[in-house]
N, C-alpha and C. Protein backbone atom coordinates (compact mmCIF):
# COMPACT_ATOMS: atom_id res chain seq x y z
N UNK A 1 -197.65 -49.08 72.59
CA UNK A 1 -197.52 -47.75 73.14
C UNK A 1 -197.14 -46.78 72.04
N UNK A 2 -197.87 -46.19 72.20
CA UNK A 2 -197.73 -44.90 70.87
C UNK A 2 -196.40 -43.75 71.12
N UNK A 3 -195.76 -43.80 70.32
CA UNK A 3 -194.56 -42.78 70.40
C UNK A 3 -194.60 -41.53 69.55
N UNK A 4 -194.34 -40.76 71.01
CA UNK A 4 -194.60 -39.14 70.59
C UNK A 4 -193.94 -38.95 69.60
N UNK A 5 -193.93 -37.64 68.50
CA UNK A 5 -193.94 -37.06 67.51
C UNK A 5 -192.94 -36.44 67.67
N UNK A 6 -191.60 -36.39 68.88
CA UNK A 6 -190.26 -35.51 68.69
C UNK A 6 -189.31 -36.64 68.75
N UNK A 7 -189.83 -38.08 69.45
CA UNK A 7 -189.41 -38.78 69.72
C UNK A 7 -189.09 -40.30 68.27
N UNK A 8 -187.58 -40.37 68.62
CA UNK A 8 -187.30 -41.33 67.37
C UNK A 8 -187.50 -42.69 66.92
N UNK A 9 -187.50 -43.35 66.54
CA UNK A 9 -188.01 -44.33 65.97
C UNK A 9 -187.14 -45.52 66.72
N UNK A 10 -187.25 -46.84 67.11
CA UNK A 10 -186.12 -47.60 68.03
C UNK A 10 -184.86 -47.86 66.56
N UNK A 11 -183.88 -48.23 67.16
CA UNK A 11 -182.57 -47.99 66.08
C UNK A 11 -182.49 -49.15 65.30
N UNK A 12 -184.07 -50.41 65.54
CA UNK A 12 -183.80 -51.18 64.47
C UNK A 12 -184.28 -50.69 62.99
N UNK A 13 -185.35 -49.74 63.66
CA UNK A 13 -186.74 -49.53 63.07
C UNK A 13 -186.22 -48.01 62.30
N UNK A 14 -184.79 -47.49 62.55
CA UNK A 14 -185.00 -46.40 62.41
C UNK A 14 -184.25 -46.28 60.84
N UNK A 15 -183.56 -47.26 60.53
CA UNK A 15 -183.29 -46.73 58.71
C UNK A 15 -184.01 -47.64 58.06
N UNK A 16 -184.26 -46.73 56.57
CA UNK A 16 -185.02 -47.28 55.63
C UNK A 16 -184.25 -48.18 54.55
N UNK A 17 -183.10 -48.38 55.19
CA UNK A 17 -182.24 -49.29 54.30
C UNK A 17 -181.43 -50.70 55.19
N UNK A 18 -181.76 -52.07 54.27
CA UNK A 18 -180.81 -53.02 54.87
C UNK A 18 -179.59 -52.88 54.47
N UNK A 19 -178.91 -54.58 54.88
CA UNK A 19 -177.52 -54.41 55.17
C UNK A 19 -176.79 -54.40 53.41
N UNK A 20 -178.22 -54.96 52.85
CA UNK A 20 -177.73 -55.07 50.82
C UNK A 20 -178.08 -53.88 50.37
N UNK A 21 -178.18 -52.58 51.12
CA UNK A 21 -178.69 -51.25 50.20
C UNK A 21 -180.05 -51.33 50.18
N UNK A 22 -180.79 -51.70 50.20
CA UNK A 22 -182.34 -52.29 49.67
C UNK A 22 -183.45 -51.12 50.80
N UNK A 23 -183.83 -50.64 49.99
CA UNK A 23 -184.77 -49.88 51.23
C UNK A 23 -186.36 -51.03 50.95
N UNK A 24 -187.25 -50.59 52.06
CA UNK A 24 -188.43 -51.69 52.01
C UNK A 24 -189.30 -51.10 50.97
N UNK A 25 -188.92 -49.58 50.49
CA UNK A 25 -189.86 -49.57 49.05
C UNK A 25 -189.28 -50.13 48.07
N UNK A 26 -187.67 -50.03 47.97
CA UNK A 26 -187.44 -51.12 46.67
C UNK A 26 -187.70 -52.83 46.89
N UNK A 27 -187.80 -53.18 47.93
CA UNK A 27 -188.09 -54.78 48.01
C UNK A 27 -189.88 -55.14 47.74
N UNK A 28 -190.51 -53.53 48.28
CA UNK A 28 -192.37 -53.81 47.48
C UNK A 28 -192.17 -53.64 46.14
N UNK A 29 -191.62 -53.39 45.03
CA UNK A 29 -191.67 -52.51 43.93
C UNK A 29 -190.98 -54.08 43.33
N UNK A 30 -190.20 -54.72 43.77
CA UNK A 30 -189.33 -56.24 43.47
C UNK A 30 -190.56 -57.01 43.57
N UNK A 31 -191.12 -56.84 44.81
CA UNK A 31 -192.57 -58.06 44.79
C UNK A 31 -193.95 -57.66 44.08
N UNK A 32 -193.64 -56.35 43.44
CA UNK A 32 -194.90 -55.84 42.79
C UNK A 32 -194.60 -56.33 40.94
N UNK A 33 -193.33 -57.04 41.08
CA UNK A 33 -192.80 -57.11 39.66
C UNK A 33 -193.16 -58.35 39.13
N UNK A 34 -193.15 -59.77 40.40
CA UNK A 34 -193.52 -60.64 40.43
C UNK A 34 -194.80 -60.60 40.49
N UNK A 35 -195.49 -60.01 40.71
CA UNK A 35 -196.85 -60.00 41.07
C UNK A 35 -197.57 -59.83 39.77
N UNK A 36 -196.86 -58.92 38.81
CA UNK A 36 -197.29 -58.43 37.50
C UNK A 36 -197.03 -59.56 36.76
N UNK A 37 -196.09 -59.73 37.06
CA UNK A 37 -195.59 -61.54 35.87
C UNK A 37 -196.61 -62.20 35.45
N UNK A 38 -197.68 -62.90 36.83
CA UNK A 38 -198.51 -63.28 36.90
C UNK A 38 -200.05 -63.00 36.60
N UNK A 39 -199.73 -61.65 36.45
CA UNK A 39 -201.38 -61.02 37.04
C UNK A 39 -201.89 -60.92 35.48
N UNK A 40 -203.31 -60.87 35.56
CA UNK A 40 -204.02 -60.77 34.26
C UNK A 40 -205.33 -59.96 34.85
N UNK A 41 -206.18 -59.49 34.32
CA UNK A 41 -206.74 -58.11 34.44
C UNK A 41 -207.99 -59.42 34.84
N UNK A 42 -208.92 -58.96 35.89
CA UNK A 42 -209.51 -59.99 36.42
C UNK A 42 -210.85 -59.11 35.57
N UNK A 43 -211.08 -58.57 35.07
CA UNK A 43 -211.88 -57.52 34.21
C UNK A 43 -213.46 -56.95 35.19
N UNK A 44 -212.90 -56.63 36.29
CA UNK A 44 -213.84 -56.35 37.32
C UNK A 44 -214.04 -54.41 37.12
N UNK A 45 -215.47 -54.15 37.70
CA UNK A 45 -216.04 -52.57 37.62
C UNK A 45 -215.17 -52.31 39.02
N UNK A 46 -215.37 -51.16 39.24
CA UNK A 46 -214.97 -50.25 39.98
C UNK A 46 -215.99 -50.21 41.35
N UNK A 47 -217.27 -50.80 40.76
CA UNK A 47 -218.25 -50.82 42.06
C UNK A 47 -217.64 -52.37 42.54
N UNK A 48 -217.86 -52.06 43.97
CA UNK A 48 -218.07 -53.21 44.54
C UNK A 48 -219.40 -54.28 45.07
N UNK A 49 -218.99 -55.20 44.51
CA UNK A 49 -219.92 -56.72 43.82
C UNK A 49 -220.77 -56.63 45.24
N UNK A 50 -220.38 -56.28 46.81
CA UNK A 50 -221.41 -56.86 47.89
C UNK A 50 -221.72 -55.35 48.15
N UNK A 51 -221.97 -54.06 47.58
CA UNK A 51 -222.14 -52.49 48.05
C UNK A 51 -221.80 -52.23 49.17
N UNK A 52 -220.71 -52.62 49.77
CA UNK A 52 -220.10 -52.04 51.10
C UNK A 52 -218.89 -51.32 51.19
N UNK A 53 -219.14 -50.42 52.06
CA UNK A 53 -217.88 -49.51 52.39
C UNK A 53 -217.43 -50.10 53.59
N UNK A 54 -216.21 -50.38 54.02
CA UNK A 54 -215.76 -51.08 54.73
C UNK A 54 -214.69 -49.99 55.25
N UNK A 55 -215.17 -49.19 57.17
CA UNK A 55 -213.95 -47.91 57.11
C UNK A 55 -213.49 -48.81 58.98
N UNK A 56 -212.17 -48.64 58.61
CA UNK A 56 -211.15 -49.60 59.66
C UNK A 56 -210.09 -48.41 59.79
N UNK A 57 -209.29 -48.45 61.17
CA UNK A 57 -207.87 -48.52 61.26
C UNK A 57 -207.10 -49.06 60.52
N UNK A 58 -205.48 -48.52 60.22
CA UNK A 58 -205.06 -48.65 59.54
C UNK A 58 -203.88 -49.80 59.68
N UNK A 59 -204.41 -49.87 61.18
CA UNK A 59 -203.27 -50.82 61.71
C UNK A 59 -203.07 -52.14 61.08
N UNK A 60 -201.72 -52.08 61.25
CA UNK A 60 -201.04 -53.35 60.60
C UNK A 60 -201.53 -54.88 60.76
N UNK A 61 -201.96 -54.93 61.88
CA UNK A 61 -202.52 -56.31 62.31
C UNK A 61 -203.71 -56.77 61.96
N UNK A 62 -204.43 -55.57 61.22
CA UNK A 62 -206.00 -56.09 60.57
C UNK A 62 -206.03 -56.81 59.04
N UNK A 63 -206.07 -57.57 59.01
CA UNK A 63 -206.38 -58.40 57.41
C UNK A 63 -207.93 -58.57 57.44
N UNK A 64 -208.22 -56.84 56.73
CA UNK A 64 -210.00 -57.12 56.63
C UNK A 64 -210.44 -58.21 55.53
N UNK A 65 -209.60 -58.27 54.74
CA UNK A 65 -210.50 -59.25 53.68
C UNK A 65 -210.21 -60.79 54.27
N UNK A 66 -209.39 -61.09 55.13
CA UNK A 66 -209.22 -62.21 55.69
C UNK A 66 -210.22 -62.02 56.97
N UNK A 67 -210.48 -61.33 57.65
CA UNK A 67 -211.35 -61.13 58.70
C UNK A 67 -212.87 -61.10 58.44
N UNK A 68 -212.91 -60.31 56.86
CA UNK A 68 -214.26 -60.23 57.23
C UNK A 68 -215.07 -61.40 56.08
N UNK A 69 -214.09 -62.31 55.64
CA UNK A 69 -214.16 -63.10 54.36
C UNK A 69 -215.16 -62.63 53.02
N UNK A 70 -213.72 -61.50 52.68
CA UNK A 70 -214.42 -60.57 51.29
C UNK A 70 -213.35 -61.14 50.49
N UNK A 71 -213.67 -60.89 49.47
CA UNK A 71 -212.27 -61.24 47.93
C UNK A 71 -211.95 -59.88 47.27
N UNK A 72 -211.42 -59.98 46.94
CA UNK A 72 -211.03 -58.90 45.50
C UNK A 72 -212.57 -58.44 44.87
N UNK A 73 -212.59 -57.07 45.00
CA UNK A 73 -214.02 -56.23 44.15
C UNK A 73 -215.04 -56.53 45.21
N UNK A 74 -214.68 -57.41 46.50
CA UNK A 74 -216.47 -57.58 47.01
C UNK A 74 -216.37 -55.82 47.98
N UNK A 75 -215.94 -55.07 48.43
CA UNK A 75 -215.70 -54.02 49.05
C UNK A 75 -215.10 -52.31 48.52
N UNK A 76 -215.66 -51.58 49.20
CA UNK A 76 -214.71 -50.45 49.22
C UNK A 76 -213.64 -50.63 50.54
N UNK A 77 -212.63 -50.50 50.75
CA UNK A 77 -211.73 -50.33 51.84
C UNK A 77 -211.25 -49.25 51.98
N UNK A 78 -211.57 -48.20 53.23
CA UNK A 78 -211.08 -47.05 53.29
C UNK A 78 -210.61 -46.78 55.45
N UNK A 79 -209.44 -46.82 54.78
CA UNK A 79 -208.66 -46.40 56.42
C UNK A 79 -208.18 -45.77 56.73
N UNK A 80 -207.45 -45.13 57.83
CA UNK A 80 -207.44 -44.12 58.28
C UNK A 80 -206.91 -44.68 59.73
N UNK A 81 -206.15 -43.99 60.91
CA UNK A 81 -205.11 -43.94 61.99
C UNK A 81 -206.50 -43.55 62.82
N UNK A 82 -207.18 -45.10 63.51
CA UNK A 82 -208.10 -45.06 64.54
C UNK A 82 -209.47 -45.98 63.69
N UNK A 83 -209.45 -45.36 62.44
CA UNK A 83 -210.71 -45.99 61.58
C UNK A 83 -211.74 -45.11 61.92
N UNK A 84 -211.95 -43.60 62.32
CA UNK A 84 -212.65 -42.73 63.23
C UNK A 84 -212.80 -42.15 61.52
N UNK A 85 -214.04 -41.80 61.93
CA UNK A 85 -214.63 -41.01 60.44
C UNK A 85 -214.66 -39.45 60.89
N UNK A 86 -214.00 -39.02 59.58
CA UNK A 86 -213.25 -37.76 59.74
C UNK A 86 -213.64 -36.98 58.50
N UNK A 87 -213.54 -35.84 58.03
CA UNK A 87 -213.83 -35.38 56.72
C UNK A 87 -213.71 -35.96 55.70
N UNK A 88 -212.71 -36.88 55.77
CA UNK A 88 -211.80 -37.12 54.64
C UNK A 88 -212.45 -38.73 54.53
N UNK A 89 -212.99 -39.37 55.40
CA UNK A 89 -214.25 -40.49 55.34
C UNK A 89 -215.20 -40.32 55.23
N UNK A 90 -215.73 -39.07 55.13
CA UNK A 90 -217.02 -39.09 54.36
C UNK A 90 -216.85 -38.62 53.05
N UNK A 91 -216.11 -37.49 52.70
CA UNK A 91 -215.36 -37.68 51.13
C UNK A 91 -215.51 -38.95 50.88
N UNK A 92 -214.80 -39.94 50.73
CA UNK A 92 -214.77 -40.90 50.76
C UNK A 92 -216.15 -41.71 50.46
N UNK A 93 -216.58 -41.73 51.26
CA UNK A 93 -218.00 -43.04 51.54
C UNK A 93 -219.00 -42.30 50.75
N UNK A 94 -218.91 -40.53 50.40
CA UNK A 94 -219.63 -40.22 49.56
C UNK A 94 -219.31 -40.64 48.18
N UNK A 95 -218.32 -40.46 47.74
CA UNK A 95 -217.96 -41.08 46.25
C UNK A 95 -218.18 -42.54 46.25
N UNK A 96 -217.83 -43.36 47.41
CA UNK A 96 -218.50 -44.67 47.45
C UNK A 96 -219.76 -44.44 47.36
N UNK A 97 -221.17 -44.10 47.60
CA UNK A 97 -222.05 -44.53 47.68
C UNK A 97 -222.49 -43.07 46.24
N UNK A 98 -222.49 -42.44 46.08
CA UNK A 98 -223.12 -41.69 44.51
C UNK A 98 -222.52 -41.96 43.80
N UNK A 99 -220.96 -42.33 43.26
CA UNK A 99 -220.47 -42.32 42.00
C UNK A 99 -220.13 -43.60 42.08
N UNK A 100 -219.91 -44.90 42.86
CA UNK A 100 -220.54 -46.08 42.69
C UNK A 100 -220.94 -47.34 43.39
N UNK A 101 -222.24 -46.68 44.38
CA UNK A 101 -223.26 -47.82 44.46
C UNK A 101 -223.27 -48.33 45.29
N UNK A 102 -222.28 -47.93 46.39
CA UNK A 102 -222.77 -48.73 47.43
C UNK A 102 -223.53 -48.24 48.71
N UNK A 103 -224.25 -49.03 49.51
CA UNK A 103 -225.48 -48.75 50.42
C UNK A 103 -225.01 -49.45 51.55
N UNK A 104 -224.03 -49.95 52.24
CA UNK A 104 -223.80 -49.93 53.62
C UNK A 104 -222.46 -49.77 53.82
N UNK A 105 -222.44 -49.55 55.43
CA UNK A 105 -221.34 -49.42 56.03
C UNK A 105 -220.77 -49.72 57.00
N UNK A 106 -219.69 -50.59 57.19
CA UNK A 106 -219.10 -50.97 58.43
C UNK A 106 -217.93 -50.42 58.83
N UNK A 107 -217.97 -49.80 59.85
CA UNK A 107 -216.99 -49.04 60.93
C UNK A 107 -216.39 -49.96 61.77
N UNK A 108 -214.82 -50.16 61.73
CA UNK A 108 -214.34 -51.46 62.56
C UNK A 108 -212.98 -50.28 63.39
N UNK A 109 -213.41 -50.31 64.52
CA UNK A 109 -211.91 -49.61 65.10
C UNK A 109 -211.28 -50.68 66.26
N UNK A 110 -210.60 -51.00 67.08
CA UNK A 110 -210.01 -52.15 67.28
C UNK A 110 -209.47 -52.20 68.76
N UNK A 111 -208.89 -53.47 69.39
CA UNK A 111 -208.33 -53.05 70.65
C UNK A 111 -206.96 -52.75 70.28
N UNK A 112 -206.23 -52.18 71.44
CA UNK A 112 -205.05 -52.13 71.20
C UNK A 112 -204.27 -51.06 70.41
N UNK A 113 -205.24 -49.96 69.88
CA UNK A 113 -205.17 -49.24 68.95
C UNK A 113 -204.34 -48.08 69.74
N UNK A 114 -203.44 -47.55 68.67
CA UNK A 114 -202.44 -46.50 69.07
C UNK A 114 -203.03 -44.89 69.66
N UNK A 115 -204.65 -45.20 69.05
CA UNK A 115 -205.01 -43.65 69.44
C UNK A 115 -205.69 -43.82 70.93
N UNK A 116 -205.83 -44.97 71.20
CA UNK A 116 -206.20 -45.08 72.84
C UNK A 116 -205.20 -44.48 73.22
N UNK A 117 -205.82 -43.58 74.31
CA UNK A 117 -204.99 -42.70 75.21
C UNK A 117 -203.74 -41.66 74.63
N UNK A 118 -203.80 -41.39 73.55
CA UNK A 118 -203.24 -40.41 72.63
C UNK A 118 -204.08 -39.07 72.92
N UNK A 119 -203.64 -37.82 73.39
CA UNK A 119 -204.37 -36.51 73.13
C UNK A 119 -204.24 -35.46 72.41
N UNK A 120 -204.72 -34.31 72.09
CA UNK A 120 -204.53 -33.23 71.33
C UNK A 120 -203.14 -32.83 71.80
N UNK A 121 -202.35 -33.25 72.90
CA UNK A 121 -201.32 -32.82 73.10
C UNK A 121 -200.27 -33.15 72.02
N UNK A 122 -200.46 -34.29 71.37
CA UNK A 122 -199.67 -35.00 70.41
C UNK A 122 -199.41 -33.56 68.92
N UNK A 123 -200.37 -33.18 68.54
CA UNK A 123 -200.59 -32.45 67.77
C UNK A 123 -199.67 -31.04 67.50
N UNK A 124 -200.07 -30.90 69.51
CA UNK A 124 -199.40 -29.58 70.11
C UNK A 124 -197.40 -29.71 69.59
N UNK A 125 -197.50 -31.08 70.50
CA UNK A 125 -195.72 -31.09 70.80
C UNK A 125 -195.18 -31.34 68.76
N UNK A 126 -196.40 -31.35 67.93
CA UNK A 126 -196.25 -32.04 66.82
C UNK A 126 -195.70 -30.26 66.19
N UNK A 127 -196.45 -29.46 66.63
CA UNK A 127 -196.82 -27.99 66.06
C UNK A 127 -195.27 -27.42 66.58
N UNK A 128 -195.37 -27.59 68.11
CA UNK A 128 -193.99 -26.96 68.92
C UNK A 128 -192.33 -27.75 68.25
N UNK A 129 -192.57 -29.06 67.64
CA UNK A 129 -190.94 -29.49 66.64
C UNK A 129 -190.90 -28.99 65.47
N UNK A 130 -191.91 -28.84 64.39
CA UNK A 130 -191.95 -28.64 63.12
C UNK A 130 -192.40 -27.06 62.62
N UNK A 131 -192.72 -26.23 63.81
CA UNK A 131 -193.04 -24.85 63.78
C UNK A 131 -193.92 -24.22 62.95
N UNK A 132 -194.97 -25.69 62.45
CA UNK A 132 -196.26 -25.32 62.05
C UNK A 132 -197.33 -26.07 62.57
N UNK A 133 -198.67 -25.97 62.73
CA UNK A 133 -199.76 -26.10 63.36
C UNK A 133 -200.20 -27.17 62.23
N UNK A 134 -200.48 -28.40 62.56
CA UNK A 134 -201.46 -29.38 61.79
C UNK A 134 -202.65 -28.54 61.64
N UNK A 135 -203.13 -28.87 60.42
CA UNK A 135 -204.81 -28.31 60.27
C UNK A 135 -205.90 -30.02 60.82
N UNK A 136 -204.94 -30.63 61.08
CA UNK A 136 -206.13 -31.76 61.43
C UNK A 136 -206.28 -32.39 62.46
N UNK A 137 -207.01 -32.89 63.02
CA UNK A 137 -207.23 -32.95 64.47
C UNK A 137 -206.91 -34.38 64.85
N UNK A 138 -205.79 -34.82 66.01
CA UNK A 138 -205.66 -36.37 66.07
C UNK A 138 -206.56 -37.08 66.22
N UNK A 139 -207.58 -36.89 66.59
CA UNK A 139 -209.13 -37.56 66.89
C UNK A 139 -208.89 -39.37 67.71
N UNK A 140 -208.00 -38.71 68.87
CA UNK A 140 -207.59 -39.61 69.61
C UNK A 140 -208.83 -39.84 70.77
N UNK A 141 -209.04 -40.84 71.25
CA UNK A 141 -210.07 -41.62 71.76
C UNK A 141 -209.49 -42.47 73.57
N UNK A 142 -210.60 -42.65 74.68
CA UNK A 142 -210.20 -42.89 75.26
C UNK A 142 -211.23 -44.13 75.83
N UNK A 143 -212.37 -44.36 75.03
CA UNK A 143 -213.75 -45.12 75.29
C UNK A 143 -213.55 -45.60 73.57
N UNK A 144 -213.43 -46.75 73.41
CA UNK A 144 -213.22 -47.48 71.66
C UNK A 144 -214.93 -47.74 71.80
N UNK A 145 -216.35 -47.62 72.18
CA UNK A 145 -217.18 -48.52 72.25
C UNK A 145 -217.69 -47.00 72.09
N UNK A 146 -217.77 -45.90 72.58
CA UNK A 146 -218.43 -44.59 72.56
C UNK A 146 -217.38 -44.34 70.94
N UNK A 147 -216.30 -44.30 70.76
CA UNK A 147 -215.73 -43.71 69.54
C UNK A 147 -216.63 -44.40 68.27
N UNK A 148 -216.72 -45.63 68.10
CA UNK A 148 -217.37 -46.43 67.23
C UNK A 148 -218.87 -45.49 67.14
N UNK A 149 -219.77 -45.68 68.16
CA UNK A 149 -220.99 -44.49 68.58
C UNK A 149 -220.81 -43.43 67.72
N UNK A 150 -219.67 -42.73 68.22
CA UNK A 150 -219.75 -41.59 67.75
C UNK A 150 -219.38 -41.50 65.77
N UNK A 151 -218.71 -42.07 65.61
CA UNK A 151 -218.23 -42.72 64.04
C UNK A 151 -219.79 -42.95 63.57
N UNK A 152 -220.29 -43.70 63.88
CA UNK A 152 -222.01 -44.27 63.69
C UNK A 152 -222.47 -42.82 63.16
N UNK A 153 -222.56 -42.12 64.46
CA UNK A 153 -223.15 -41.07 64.43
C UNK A 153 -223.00 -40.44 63.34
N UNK A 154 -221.67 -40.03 63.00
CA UNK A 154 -221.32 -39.03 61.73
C UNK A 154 -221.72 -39.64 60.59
N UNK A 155 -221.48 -40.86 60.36
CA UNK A 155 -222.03 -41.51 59.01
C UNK A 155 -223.64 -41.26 58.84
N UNK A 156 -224.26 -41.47 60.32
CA UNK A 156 -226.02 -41.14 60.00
C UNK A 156 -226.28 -40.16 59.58
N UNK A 157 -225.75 -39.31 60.13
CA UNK A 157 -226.11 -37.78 60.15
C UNK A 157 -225.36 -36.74 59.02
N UNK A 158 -224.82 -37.39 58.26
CA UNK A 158 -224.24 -36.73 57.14
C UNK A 158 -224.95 -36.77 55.68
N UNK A 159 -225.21 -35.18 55.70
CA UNK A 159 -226.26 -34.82 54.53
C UNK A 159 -225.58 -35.35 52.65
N UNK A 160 -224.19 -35.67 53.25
CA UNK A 160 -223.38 -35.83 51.92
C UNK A 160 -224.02 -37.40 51.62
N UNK A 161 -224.19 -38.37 52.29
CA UNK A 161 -224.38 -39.80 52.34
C UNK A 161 -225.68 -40.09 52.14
N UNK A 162 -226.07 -40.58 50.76
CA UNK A 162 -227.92 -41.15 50.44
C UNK A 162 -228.23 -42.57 51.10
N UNK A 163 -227.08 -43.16 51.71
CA UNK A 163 -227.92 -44.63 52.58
C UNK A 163 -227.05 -44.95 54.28
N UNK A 164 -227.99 -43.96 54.91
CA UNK A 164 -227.74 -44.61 56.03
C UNK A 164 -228.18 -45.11 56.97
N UNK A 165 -229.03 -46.18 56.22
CA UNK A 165 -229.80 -47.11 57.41
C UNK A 165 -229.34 -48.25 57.64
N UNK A 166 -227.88 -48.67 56.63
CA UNK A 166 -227.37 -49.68 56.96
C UNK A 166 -225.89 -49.46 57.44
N UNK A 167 -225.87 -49.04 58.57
CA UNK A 167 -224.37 -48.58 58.71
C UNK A 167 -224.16 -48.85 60.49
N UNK A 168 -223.29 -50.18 60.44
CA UNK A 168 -223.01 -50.78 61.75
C UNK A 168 -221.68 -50.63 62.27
N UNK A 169 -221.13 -50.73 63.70
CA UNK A 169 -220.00 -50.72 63.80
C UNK A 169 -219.26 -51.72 64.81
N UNK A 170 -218.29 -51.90 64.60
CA UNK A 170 -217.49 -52.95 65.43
C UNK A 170 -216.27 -52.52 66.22
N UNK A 171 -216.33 -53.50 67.09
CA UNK A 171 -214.72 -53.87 67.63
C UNK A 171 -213.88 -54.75 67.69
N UNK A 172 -212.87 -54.59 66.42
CA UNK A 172 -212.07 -55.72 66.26
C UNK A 172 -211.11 -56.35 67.26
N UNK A 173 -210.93 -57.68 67.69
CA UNK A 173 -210.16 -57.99 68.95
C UNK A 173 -209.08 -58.15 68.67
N UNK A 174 -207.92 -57.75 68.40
CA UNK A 174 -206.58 -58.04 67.72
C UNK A 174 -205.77 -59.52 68.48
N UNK A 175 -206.23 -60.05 69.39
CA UNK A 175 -205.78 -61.18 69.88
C UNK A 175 -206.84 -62.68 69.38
N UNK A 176 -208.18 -61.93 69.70
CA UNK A 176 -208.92 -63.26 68.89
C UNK A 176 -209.32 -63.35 67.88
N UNK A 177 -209.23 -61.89 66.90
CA UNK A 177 -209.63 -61.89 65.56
C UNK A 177 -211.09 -61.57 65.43
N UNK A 178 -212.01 -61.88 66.45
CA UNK A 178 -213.92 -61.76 66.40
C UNK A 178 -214.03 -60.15 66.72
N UNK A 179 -214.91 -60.17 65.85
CA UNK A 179 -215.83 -58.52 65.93
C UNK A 179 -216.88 -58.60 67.11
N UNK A 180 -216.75 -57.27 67.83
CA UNK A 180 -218.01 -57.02 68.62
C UNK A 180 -219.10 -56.21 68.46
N UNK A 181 -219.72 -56.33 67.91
CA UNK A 181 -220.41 -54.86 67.59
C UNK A 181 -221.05 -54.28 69.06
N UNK A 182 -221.22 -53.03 68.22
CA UNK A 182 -221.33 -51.88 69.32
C UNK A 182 -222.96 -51.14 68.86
N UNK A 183 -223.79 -51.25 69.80
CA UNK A 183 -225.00 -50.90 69.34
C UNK A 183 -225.02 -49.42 69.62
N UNK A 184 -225.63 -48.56 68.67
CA UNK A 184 -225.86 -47.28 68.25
C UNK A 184 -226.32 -46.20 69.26
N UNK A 185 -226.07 -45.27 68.97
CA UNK A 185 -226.61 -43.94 70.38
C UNK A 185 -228.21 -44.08 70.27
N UNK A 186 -228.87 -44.29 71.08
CA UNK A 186 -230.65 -44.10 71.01
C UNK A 186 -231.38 -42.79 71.02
């Protein structure tokens, strides 16, 4: 259940610090140290090895490279709160596909997702606490099988994007892990 925008966080969830001082960015920045210990430059390009743009929700429960069995360099990964293609995903999928190389696209938005049943009201009560107006639109959804459609849609029909004849979309099941795809507006 998605929690409104005046409303606070539950009181486990609500400080950014444990009981040792430690906030959860200094404990990533501790495991990013270990991580470096190890790491050696895998000497990979910037394009990705299978040319896919891969645009998902941002939700926590998706492990696309475990889901969709990609590795390191086989993808672009670009997400976003719904996985709904928005200005800022086709920015995106355009620099993916002219500045480097890739020619399809998969749209994965999911069950269970926080923008089901979320409305422009969110935005409103967002505008009425902080006493300024978002410039961006929640692009909250109430049909996940028409949103995907409509996602489709914008990727086809966008004059910024040179390949879109390969651009499919799904619905990820967050309980069984399998994709459904969702066949295209006719």
């Amino acid at each position: 259940m998605p929690i409104p925008a005046s409303q606070p966080l539950p009181p486990s969830a609500d400080s950014a610090v444990d009981r040792t001082g430690e906030t959860v960015i200094d404990r990533l920045v501790e495991a990013n140290r270990h991580y470096a210990a190890d790491f050696t430059d895998p000497g990979m390009d910037a394009r990705p090895v299978r040319k896919v743009a891969v645009v998902s929700c941002m939700d926590a429960r998706i492990d696309l490279h475990a889901a969709l069995g990609l590795e390191l360099g086989d993808c672009h990964t670009i997400r976003n709160a719904g996985g709904v293609v928005t200005d800022d995903i086709i920015r995106s999928l355009t620099i993916s596909q002219r500045a480097l190389g890739t020619r399809s696209v998969v749209l994965i938005h999911h069950t269970g997702c926080g923008l089901l049943g979320l409305t422009e009201d969110f935005r409103h009560d967002l505008a009425a606490e902080v006493g300024q107006r978002p410039t961006w639109a929640v692009e909250a959804f109430k049909d996940l099988d028409e949103d995907v459609r409509q996602s489709m849609q914008r990727v086809r029909t966008s004059p910024f994007l040179l390949h879109t004849d390969d651009v499919r979309g799904f619905v990820f099941d967050v309980k069984t892990g399998l994709l459904r795809e969702i066949e295209p507006k006719v």
